[in-house]
N, C-alpha and C. Protein backbone atom coordinates (compact mmCIF):
# COMPACT_ATOMS: atom_id res chain seq x y z
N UNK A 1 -0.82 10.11 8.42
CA UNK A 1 -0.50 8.95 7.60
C UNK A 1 0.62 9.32 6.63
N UNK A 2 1.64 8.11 6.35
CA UNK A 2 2.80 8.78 5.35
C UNK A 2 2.18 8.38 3.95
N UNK A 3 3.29 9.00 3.07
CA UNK A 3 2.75 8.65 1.86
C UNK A 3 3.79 7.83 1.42
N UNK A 4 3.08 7.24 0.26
CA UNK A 4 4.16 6.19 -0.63
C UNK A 4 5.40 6.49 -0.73
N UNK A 5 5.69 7.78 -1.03
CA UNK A 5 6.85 8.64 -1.34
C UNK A 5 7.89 8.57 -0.08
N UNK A 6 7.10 8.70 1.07
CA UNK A 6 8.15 9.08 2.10
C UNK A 6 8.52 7.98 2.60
N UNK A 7 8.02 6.61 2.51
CA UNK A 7 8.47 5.67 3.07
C UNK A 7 9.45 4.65 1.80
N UNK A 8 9.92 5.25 0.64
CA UNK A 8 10.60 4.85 -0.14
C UNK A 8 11.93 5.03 0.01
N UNK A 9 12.99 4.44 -0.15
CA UNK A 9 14.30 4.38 0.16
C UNK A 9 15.41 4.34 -0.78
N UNK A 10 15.92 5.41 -1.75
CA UNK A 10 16.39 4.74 -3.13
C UNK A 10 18.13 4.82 -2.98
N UNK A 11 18.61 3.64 -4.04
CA UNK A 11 20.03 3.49 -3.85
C UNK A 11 20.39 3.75 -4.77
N UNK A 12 21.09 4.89 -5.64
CA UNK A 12 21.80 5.15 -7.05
C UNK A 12 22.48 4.19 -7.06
N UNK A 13 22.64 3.98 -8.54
CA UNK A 13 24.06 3.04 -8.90
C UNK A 13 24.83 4.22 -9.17
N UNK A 14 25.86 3.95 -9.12
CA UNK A 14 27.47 4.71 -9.12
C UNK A 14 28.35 4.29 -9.82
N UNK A 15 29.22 4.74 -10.74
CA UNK A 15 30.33 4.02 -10.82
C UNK A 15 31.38 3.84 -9.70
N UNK A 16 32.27 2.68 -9.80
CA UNK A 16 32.96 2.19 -8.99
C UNK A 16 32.07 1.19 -7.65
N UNK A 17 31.03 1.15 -7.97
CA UNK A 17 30.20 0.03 -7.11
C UNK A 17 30.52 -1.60 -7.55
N UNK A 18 31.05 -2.13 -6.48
CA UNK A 18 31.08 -3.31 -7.18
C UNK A 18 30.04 -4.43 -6.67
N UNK A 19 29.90 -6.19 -6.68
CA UNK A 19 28.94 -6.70 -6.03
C UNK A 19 29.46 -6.41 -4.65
N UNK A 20 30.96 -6.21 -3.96
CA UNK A 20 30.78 -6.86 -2.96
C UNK A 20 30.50 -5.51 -2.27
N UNK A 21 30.16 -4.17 -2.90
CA UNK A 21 29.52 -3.21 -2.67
C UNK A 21 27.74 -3.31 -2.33
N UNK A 22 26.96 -3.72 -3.26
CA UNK A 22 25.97 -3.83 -3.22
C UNK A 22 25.09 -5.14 -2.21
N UNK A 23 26.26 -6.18 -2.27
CA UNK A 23 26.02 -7.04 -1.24
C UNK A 23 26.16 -7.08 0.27
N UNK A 24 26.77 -5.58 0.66
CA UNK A 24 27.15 -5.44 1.70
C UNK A 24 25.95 -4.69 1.71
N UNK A 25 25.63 -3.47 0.88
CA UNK A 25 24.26 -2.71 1.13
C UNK A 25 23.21 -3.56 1.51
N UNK A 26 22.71 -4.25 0.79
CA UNK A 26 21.71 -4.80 1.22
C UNK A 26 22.09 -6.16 2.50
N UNK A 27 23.23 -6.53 2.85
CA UNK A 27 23.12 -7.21 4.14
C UNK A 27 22.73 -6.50 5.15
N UNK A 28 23.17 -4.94 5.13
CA UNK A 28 22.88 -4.13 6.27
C UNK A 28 21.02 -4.24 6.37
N UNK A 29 20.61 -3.78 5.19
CA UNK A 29 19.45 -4.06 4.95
C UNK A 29 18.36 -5.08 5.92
N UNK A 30 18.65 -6.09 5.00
CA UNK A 30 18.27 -7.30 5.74
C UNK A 30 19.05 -7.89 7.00
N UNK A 31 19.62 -7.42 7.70
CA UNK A 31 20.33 -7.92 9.23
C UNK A 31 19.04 -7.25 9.75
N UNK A 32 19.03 -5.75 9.58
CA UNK A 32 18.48 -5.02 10.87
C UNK A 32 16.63 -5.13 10.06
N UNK A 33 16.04 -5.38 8.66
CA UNK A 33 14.67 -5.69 8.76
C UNK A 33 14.44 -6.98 8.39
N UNK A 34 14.83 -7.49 8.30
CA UNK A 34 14.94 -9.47 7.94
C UNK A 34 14.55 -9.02 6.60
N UNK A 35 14.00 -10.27 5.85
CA UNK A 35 13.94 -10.69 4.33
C UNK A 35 12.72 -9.51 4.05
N UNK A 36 12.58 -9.40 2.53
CA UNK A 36 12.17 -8.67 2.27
C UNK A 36 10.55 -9.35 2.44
N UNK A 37 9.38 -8.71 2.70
CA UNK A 37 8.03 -9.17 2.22
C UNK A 37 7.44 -8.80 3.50
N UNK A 38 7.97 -9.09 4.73
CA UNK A 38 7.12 -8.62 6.08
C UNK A 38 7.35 -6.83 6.13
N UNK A 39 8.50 -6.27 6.66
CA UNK A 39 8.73 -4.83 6.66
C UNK A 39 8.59 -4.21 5.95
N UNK A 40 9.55 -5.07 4.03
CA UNK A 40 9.73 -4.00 3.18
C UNK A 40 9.73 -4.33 1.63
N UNK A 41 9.69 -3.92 0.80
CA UNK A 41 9.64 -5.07 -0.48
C UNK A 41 11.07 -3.86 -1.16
N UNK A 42 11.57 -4.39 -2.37
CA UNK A 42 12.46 -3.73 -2.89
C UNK A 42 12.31 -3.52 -4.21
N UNK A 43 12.89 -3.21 -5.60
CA UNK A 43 12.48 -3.29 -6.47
C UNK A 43 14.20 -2.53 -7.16
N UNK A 44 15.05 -3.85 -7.87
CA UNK A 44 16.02 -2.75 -8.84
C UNK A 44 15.84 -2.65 -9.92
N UNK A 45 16.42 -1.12 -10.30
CA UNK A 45 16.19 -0.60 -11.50
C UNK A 45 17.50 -0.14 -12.12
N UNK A 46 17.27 0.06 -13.71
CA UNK A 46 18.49 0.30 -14.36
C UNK A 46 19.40 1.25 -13.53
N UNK A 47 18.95 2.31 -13.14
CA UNK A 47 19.46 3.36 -12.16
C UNK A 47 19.50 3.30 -10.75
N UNK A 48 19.02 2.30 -9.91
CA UNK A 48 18.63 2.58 -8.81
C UNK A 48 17.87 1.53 -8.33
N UNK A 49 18.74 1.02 -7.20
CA UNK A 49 17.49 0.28 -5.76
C UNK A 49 17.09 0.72 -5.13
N UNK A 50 15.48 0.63 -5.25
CA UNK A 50 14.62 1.37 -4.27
C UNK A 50 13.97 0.68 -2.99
N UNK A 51 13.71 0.80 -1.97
CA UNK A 51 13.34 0.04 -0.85
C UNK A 51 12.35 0.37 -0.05
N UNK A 52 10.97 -0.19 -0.25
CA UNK A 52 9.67 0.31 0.41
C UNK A 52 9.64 -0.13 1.53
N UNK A 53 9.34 0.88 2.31
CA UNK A 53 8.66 0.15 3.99
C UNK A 53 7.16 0.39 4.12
N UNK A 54 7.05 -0.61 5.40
CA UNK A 54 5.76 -0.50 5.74
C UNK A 54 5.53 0.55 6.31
N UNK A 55 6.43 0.91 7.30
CA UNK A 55 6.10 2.46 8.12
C UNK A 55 7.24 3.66 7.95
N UNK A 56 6.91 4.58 7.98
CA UNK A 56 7.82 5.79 8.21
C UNK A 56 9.10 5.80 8.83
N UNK A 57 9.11 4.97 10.04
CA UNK A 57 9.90 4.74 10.97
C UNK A 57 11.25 3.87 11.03
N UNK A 58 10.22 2.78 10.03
CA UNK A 58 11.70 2.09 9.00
C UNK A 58 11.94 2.67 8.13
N UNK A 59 11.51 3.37 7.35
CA UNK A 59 12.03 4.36 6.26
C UNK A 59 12.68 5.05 6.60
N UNK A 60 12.57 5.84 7.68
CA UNK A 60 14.13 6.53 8.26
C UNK A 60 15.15 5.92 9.04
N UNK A 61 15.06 4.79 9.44
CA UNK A 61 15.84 4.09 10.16
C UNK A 61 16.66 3.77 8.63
N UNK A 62 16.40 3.06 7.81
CA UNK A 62 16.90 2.74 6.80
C UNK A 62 17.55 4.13 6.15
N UNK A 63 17.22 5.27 5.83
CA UNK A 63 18.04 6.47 5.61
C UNK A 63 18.77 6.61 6.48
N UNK A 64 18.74 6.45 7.41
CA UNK A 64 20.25 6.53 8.63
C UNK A 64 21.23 5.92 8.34
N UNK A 65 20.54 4.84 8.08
CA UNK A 65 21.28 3.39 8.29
C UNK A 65 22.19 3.40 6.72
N UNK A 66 21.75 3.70 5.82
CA UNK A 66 22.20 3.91 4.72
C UNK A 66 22.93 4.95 4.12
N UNK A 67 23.11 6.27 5.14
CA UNK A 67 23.09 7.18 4.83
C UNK A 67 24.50 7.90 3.86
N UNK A 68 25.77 6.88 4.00
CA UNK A 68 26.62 7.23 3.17
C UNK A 68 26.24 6.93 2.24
N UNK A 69 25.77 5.64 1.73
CA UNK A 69 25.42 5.04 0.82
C UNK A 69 24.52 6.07 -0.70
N UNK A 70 23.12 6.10 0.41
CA UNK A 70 22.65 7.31 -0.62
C UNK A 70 22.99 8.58 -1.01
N UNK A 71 23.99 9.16 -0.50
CA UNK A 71 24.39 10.24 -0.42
C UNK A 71 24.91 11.07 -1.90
N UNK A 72 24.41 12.37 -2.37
CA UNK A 72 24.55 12.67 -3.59
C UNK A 72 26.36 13.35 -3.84
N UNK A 73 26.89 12.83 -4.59
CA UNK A 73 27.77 13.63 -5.00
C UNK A 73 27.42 14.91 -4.64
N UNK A 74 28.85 15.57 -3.98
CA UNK A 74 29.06 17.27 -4.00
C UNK A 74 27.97 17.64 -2.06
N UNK A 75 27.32 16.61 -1.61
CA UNK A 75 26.25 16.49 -0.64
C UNK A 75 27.17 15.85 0.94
């Protein structure tokens, strides 16, 4: 069984992000798991969008899928 942790998905804010940055993130999002509430719920924060799945499987599909995106400075 996964844990809460591993099926979480988080998006730093950055400088130089703009909306039509963040609106593109999350279209990718929702194209490939539809709206949020069946697969995955989301939650933003001063620092960071985070993105819960139901299974493991979208949780890494979504780290793939995202994967420049989250990516750490200097990484």
């Amino acid at each position: 069984m996964s844990t809460f942790e591993e099926r979480r998905v988080t998006v730093p804010w950055h400088r130089g992000q703009n909306e039509f940055w963040w609106n593109e993130t999350c279209a990718m999002v929702i194209e490939t798991f539809g709206l949020p509430g069946d697969r995955f719920r989301y939650s933003p924060g001063v620092e960071k969008m985070e993105f819960y799945f139901n299974t493991l499987e979208d949780a890494f599909l979504c780290k793939i899928l995202l994967s420049d995106r989250i990516a750490k400075d200097g990484n």
